[in-house]
C-alpha atoms as a PDB file:
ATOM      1  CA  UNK A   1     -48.444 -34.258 -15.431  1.00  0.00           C
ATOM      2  CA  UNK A   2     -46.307 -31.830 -17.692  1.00  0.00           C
ATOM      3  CA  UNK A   3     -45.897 -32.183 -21.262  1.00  0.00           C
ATOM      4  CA  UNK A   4     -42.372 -32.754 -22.557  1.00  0.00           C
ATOM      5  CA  UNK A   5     -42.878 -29.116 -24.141  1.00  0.00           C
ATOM      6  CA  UNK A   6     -43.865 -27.540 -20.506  1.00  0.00           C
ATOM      7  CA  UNK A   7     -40.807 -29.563 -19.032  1.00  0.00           C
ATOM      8  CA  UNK A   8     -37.865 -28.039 -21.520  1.00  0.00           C
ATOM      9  CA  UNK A   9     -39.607 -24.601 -20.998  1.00  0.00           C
ATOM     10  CA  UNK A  10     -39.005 -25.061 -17.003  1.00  0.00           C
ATOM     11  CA  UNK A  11     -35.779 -26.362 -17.528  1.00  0.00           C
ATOM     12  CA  UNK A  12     -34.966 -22.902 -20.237  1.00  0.00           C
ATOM     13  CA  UNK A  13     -36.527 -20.738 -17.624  1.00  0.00           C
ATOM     14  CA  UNK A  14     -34.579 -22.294 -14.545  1.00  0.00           C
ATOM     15  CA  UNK A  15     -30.737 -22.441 -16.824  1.00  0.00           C
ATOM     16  CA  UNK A  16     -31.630 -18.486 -17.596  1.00  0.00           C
ATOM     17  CA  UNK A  17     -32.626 -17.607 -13.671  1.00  0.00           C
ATOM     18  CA  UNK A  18     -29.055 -19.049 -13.048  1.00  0.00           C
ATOM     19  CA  UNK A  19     -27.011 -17.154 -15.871  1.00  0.00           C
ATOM     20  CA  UNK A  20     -28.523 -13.970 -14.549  1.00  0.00           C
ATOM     21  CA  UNK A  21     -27.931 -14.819 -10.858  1.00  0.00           C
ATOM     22  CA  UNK A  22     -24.060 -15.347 -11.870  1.00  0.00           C
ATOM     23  CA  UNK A  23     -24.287 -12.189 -13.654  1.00  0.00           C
ATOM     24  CA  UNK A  24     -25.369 -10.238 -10.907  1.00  0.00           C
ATOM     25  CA  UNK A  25     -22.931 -11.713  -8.199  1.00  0.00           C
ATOM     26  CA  UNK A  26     -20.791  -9.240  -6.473  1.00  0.00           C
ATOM     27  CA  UNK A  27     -16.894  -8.539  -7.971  1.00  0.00           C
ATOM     28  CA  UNK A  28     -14.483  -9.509  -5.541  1.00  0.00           C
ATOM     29  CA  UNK A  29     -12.482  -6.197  -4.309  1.00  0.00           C
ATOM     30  CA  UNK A  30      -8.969  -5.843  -5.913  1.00  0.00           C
ATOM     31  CA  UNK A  31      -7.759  -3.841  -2.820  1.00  0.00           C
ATOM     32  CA  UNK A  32      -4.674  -2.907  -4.557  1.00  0.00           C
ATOM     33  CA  UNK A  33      -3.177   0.412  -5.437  1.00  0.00           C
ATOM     34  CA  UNK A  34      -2.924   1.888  -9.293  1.00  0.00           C
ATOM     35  CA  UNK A  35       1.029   2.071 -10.164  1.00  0.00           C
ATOM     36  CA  UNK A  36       2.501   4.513  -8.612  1.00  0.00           C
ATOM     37  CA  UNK A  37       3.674   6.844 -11.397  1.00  0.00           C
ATOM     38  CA  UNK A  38       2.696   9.549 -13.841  1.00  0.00           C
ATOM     39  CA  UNK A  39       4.446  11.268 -16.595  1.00  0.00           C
ATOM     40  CA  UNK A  40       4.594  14.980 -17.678  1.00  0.00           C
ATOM     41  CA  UNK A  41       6.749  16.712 -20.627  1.00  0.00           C
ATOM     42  CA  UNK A  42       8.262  19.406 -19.763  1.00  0.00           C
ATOM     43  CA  UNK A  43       9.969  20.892 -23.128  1.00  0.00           C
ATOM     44  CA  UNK A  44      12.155  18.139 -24.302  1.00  0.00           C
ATOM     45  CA  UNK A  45      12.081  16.094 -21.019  1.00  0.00           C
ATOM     46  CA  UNK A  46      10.206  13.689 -19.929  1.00  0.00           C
ATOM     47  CA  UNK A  47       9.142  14.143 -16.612  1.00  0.00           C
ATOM     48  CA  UNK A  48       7.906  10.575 -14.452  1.00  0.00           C
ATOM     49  CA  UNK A  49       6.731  11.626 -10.699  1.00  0.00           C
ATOM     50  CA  UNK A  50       7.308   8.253  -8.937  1.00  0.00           C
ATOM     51  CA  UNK A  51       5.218   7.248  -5.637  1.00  0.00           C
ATOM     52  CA  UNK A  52       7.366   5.233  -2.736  1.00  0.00           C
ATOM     53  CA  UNK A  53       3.880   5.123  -1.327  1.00  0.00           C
ATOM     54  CA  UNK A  54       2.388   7.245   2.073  1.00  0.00           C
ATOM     55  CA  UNK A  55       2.599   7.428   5.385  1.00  0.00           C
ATOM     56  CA  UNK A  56       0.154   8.311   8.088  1.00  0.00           C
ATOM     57  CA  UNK A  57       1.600  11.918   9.763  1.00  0.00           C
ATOM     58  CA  UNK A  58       0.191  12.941  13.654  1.00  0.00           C
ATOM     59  CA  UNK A  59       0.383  16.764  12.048  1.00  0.00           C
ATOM     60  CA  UNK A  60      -0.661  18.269  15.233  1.00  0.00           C
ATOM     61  CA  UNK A  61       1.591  17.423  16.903  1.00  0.00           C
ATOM     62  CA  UNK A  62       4.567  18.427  14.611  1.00  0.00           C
ATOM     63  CA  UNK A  63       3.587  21.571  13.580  1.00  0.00           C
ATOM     64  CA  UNK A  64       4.101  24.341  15.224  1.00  0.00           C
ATOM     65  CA  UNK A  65       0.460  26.330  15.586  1.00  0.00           C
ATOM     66  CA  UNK A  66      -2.124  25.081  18.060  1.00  0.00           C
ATOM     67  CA  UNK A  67      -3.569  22.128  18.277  1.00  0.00           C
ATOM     68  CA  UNK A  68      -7.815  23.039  17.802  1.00  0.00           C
ATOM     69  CA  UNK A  69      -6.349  25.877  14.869  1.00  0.00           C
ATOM     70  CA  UNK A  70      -4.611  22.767  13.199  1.00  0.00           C
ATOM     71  CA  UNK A  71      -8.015  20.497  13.635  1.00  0.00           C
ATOM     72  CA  UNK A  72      -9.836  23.275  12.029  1.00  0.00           C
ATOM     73  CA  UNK A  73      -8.269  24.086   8.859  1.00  0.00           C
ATOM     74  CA  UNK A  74      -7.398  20.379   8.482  1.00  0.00           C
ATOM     75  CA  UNK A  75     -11.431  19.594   8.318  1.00  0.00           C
ATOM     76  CA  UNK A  76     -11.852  22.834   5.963  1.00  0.00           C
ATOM     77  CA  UNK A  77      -9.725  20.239   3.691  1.00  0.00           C
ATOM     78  CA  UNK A  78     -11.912  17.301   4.253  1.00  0.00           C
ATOM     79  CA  UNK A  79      -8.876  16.135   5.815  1.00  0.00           C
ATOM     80  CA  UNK A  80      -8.017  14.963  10.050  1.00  0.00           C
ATOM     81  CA  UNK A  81      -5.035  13.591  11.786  1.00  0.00           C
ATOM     82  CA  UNK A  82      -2.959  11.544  10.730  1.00  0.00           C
ATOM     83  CA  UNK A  83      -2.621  12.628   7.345  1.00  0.00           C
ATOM     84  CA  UNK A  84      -2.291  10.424   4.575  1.00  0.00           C
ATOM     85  CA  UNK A  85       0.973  12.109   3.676  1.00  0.00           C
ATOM     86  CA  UNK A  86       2.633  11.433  -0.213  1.00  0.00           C
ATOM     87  CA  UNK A  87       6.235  10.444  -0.380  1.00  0.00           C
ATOM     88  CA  UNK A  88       7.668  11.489  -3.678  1.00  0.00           C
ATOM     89  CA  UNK A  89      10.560  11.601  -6.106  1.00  0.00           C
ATOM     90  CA  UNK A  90      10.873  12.478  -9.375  1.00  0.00           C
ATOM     91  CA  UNK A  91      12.814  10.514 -12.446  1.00  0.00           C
ATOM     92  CA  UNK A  92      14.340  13.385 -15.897  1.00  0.00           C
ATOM     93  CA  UNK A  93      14.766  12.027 -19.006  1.00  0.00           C
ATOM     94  CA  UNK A  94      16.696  14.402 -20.461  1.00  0.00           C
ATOM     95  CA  UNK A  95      17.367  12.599 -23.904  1.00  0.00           C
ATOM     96  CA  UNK A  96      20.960  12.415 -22.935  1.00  0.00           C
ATOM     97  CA  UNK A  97      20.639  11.586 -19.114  1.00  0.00           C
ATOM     98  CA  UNK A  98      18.295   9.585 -16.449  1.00  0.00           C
ATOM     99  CA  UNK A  99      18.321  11.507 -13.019  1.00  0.00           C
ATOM    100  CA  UNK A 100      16.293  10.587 -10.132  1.00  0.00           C
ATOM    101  CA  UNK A 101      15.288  13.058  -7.766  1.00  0.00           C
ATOM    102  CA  UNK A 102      15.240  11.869  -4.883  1.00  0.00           C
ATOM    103  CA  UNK A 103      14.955   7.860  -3.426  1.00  0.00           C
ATOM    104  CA  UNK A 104      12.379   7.699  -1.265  1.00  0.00           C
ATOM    105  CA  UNK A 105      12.282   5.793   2.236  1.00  0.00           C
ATOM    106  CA  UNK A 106      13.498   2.044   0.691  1.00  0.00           C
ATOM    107  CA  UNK A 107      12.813  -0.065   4.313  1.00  0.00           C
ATOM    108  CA  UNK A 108      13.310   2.887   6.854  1.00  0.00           C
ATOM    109  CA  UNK A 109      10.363   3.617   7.390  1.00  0.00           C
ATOM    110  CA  UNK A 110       8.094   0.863   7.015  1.00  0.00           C
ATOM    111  CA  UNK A 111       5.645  -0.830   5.067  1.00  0.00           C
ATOM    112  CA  UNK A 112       3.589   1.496   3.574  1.00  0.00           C
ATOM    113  CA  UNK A 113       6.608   2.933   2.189  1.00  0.00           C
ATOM    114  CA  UNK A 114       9.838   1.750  -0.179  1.00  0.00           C
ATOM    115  CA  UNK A 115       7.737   1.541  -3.481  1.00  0.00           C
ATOM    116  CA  UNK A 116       9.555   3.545  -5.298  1.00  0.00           C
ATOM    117  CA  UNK A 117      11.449   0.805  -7.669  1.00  0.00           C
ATOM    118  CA  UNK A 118       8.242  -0.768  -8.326  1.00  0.00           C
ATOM    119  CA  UNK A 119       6.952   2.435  -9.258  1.00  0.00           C
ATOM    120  CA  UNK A 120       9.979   2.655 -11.610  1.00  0.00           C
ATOM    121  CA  UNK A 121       9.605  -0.679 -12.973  1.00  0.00           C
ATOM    122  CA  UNK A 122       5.757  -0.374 -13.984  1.00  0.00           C
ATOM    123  CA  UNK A 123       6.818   2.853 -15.222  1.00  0.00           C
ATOM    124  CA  UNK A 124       9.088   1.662 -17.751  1.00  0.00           C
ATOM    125  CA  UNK A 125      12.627   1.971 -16.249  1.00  0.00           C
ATOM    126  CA  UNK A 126      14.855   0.161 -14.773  1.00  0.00           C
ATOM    127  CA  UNK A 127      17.411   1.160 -11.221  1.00  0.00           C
ATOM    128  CA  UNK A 128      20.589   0.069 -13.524  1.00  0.00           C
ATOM    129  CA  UNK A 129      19.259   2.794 -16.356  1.00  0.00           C
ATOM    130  CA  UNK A 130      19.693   5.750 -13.421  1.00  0.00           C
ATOM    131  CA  UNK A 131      22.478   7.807 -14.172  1.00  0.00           C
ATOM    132  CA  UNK A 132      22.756  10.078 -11.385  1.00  0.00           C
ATOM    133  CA  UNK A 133      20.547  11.181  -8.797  1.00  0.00           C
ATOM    134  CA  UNK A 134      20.500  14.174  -6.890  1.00  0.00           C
ATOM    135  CA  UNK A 135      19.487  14.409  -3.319  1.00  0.00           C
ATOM    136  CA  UNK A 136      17.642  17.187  -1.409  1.00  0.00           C
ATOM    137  CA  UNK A 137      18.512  16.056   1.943  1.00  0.00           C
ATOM    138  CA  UNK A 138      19.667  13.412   3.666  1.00  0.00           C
ATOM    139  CA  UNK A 139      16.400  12.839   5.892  1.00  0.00           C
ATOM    140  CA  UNK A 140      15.292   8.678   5.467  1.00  0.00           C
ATOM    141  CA  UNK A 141      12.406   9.179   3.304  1.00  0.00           C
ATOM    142  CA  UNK A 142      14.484  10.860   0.835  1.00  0.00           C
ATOM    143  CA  UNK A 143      17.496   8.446   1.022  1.00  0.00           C
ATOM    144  CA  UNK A 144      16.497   5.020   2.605  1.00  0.00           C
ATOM    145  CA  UNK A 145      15.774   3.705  -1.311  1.00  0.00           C
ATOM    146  CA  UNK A 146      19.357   4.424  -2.114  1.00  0.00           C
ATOM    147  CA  UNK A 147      20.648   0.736  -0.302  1.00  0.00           C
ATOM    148  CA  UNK A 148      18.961  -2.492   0.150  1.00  0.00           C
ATOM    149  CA  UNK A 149      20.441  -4.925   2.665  1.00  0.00           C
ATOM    150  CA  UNK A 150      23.287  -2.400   2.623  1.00  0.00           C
ATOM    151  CA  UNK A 151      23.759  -3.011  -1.065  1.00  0.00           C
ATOM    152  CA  UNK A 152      23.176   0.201  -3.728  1.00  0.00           C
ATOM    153  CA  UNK A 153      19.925  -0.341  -5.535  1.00  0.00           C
ATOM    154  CA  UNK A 154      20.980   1.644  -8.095  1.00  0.00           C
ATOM    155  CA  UNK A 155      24.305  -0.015  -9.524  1.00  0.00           C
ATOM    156  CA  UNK A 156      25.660   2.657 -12.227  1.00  0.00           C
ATOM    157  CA  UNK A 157      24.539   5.868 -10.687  1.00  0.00           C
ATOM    158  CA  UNK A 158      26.430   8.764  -9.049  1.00  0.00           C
ATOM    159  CA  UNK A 159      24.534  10.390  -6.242  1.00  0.00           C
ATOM    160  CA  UNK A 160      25.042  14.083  -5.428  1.00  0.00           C
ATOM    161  CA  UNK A 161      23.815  16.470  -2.822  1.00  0.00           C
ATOM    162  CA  UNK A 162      25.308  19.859  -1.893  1.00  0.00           C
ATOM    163  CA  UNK A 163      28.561  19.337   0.641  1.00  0.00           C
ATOM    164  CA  UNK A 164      26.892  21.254   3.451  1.00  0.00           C
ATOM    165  CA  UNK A 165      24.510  18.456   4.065  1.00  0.00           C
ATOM    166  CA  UNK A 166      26.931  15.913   3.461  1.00  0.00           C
ATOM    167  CA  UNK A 167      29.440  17.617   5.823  1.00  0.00           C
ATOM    168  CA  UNK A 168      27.091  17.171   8.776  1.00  0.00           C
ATOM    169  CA  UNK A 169      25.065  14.175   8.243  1.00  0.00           C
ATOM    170  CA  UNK A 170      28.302  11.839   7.427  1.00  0.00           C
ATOM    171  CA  UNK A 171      30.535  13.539  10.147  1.00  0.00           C
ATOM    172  CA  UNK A 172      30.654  10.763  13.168  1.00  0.00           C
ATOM    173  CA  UNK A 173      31.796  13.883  15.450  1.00  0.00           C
ATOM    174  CA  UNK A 174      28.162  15.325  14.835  1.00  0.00           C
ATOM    175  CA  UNK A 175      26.283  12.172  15.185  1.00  0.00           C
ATOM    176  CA  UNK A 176      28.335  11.886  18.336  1.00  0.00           C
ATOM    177  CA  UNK A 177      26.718  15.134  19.617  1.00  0.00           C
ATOM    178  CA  UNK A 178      23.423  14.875  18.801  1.00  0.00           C
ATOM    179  CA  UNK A 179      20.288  13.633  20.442  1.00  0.00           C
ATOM    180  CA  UNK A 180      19.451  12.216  16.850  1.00  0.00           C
ATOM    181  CA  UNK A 181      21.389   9.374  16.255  1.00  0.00           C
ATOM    182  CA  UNK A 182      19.595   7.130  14.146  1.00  0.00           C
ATOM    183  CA  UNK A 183      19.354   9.702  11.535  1.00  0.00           C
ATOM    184  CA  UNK A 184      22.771   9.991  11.154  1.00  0.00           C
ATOM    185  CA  UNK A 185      23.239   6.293  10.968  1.00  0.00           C
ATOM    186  CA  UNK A 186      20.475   6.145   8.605  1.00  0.00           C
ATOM    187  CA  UNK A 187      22.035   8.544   6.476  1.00  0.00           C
ATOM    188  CA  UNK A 188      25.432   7.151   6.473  1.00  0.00           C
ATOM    189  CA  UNK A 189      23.696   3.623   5.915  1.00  0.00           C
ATOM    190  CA  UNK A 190      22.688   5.045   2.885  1.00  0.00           C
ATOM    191  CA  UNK A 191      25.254   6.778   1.584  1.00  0.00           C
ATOM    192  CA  UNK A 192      27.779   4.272   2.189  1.00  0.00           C
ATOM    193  CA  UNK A 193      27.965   1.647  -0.581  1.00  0.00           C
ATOM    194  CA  UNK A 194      28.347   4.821  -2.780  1.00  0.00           C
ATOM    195  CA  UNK A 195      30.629   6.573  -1.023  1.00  0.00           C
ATOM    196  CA  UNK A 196      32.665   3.481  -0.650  1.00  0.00           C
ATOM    197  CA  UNK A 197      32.156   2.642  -4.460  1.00  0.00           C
ATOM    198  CA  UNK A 198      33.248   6.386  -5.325  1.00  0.00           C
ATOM    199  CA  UNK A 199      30.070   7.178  -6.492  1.00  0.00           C
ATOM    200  CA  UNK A 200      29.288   9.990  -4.072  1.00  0.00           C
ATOM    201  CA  UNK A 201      30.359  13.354  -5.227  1.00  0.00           C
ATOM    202  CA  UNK A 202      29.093  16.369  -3.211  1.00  0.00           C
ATOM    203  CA  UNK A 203      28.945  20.090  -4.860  1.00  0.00           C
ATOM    204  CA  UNK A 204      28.667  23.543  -3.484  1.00  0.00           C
ATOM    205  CA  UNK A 205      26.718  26.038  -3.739  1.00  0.00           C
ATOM    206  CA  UNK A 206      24.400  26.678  -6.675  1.00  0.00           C
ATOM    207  CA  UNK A 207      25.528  25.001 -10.119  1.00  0.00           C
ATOM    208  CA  UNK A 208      24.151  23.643 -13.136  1.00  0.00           C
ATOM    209  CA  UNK A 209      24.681  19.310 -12.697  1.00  0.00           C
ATOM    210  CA  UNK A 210      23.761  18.282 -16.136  1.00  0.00           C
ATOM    211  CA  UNK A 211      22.141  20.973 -18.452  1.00  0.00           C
ATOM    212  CA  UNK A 212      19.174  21.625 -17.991  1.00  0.00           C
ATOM    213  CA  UNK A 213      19.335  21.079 -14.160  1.00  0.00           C
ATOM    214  CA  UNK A 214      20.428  23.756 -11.711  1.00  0.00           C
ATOM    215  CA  UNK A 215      20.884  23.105  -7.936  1.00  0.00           C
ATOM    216  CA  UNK A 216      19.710  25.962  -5.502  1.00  0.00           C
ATOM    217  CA  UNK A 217      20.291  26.099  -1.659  1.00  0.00           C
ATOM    218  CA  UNK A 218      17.276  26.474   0.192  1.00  0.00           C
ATOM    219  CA  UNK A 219      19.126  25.507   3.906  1.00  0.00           C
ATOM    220  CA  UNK A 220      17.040  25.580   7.228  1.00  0.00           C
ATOM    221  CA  UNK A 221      14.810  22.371   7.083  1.00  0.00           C
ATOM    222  CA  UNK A 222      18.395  20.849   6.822  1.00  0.00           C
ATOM    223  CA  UNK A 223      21.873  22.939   7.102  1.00  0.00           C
ATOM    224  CA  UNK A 224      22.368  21.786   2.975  1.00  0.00           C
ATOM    225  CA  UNK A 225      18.277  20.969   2.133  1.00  0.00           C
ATOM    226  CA  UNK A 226      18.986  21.565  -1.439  1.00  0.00           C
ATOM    227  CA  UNK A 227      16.290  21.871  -4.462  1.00  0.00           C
ATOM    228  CA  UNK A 228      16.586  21.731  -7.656  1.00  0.00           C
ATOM    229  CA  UNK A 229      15.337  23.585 -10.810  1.00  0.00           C
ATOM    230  CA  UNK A 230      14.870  21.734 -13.861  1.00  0.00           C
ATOM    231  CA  UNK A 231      14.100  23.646 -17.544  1.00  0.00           C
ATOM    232  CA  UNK A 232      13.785  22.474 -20.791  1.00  0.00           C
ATOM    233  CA  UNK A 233      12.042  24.508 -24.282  1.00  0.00           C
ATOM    234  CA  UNK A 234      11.152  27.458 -21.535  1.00  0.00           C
ATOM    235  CA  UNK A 235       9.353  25.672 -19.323  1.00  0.00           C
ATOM    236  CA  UNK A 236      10.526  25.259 -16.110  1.00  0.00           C
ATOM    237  CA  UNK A 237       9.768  22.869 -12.595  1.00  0.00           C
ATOM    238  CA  UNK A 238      11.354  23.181  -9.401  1.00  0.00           C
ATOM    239  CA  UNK A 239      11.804  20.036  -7.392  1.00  0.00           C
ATOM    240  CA  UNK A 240      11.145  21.573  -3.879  1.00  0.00           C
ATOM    241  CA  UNK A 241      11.881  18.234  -1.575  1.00  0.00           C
ATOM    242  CA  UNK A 242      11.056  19.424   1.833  1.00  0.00           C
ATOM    243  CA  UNK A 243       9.850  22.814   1.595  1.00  0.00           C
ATOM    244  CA  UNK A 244       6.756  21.744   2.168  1.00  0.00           C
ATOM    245  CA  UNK A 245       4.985  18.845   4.022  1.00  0.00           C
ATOM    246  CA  UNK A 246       1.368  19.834   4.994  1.00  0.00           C
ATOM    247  CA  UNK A 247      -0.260  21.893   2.371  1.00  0.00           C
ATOM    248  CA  UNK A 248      -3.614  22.081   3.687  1.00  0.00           C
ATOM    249  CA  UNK A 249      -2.504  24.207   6.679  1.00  0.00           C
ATOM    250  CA  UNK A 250       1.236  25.652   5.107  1.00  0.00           C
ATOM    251  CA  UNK A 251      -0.090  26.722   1.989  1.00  0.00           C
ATOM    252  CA  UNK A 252      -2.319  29.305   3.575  1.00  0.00           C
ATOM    253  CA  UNK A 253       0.051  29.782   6.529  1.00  0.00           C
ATOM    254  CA  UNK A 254       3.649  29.698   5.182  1.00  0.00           C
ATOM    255  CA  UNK A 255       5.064  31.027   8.392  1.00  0.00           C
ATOM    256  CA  UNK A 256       4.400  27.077   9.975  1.00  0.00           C
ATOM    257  CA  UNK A 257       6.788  25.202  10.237  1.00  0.00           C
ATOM    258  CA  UNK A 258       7.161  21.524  11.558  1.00  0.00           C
ATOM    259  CA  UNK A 259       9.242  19.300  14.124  1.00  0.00           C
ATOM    260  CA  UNK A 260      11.359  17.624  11.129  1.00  0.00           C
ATOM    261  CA  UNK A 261      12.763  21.280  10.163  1.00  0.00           C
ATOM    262  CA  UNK A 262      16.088  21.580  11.660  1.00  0.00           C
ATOM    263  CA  UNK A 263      16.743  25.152  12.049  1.00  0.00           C
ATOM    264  CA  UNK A 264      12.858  26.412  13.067  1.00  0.00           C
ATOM    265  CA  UNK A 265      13.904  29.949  12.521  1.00  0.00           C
ATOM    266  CA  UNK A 266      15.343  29.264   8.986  1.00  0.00           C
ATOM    267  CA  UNK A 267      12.957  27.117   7.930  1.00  0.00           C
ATOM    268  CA  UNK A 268       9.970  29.088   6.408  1.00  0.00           C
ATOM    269  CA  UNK A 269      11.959  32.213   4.668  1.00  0.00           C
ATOM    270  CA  UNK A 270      13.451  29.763   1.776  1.00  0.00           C
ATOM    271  CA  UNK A 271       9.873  28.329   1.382  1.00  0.00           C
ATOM    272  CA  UNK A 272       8.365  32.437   0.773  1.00  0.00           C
ATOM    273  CA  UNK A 273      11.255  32.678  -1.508  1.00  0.00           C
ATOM    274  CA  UNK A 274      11.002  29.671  -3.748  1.00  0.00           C
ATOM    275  CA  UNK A 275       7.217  29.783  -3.357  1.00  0.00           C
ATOM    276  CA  UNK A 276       7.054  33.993  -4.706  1.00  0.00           C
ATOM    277  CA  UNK A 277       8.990  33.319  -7.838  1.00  0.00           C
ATOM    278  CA  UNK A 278       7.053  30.466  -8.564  1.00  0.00           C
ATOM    279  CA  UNK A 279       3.784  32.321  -8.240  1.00  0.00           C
ATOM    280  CA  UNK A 280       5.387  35.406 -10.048  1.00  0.00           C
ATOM    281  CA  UNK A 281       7.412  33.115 -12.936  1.00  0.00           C
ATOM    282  CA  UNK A 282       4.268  30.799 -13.326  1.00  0.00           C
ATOM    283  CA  UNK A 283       6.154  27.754 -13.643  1.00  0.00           C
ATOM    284  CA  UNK A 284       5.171  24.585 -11.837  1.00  0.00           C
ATOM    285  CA  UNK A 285       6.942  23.086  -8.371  1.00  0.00           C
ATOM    286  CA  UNK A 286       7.030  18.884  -7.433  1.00  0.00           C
ATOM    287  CA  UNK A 287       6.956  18.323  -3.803  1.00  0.00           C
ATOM    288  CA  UNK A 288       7.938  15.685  -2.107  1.00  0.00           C
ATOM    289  CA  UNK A 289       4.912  15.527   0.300  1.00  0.00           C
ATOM    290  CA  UNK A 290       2.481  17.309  -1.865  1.00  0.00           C
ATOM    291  CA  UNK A 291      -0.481  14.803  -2.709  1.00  0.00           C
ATOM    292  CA  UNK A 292       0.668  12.310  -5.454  1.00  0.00           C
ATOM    293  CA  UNK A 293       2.031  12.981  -8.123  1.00  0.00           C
ATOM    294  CA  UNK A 294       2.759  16.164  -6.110  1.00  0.00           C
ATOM    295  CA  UNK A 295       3.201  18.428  -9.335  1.00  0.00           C
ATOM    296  CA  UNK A 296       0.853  22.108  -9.638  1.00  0.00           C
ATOM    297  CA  UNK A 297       1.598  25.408  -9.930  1.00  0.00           C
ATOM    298  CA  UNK A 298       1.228  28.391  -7.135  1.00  0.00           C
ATOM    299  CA  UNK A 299      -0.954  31.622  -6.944  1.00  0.00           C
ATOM    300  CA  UNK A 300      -0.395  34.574  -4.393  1.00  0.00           C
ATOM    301  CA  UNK A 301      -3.996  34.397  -2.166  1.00  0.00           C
ATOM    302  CA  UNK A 302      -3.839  36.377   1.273  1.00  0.00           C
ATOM    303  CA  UNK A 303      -0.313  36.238   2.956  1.00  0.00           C
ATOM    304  CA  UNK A 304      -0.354  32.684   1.805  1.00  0.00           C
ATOM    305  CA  UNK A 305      -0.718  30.641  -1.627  1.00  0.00           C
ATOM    306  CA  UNK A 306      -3.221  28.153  -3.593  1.00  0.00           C
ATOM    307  CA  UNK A 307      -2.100  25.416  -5.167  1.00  0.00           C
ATOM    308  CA  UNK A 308      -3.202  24.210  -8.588  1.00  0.00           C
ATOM    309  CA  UNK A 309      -2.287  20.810  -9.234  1.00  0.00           C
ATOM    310  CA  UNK A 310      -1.195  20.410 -12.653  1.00  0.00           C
ATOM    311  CA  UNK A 311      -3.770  18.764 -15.295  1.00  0.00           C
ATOM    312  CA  UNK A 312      -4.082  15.270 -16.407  1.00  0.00           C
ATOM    313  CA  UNK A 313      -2.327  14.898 -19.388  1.00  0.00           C
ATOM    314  CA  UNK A 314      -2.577  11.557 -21.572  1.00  0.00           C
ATOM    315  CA  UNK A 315       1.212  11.330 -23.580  1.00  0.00           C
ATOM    316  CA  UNK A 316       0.337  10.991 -27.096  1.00  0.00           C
END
């Protein structure tokens, strides 16, 4: 028979067996994404890249190279159909003004889209801050977070985009001709509580919208697929929207283009263009589709370009 003294050391031993099994049990997965924002300064702005979240893209079929060349340079990037793709806008604080760049896809296209306010919210801001917000084109995962339940999401903002793109997109004798229909409803779905509200106000060509912010045409993904250029204390990044959507294979191979581009012909020469004085001005871009938070800077390499995504910074 035990002592009492052997029995409380069995009992220590056993309580201390159990402590350390606890200890070692496994952590239940969180399976939930980080918030879906960074932030940047750029000069006297304050730059916050907002994620509306990703969506899975069947690139090989939608852009226009073969098939087995696609496959190829898609594993070089550790990378196969469908891509993960980044949907992406962009929120300036000038000091003076809150602009959003783009909306993002709201409920048009699903659910692994339409974060963007939630994004905004764990971010700091709030919809009813936004002052105005510019548009680069009026495709749904760049305007869908403009409405919810056909209400505006943003209650004090003016949106503007460049008139060409409104002109088509909103015209009911276009939709009527085209094989695309639910893109023109989408658009004017979107557009609507703010047009309605007289918060819509389209521009032309290539003008300075609050300072510090400069519009510049870049048509051919869409006739008025506008991007815009914002500089503050020298430094300078251009908000690109849809210039590009695959980097892995367009980056190397500018001359691709994709099914969504409009005008196939047009499409690439603005993306060369905006792309060379980027390289040449060393200042950085923000794509909508470029990985999250989409935001690097561009070097000439062969006929095509290498992106450098910008560096972590912590705000202090």
């Amino acid at each position: 028979m035990k002592t009492l003294q052997q029995r409380t050391l069995t009992a220590l031993v056993a309580a201390a067996l159990c402590v350390a099994g606890a200890a070692q049990a496994a952590a239940p997965m969180v399976k939930n994404p980080a918030p879906g924002y960074s932030r940047i300064m750029l000069g006297k702005f304050e730059i916050t890249p907002l994620s509306d979240g990703t969506v899975d893209l069947p690139v090989q079929d939608l852009l226009a190279q073969d098939v087995k060349k696609t496959s190829a340079t898609l594993a070089a990037a550790h990378l196969k159909t469908p891509v993960e793709t980044s949907d992406n806008a962009y929120l300036v604080n000038t000091g003076t003004k809150l602009v959003l760049i783009d909306s993002g896809a709201g409920t048009f296209f699903g659910p692994t889209l339409g974060k963007l306010v939630a994004s905004m919210k764990a971010a700091g801001y709030q919809p009813d801050q936004v002052d105005e917000i510019y548009i680069t084109h009026f495709h749904g995962d760049h305007i869908g977070g403009l409405v919810s339940n056909s209400a505006a999401v943003f209650p004090k903002a003016v949106v503007r985009a460049n008139k060409l793109e409104s002109d088509y997109w909103l015209s009911q004798a276009n939709m009527e001709k085209s094989k695309d229909k639910d893109s023109f409803k989408g658009a004017q779905a979107a557009l609507g509580p703010y047009v309605k509200a007289g918060r819509f106000k389209a521009f032309e060509g290539d003008i300075e919208l609050v300072p510090g912010i400069r519009s510049q045409l870049a048509s051919g993904h869409t006739p008025g697929h506008t991007t815009y250029m914002v500089e503050s204390g020298g430094q300078k990044l251009h908000v690109i929207g849809d210039l590009i959507h695959v980097a892995a294979v367009q980056m190397e191979n500018p001359d691709i283009t994709i099914q969504f581009d409009n005008d196939q012909k047009a499409a690439a020469a603005p993306r060369k263009k905006v792309f060379d004085a980027a390289a040449k001005g060393g200042y950085m871009i923000g794509g909508a589709h470029l990985q999250f938070p989409g935001m690097g800077y561009l070097r000439n390499e062969g006929k095509g370009y290498r992106f450098i995504p910008v560096n972590y910074t912590q705000m202090r």
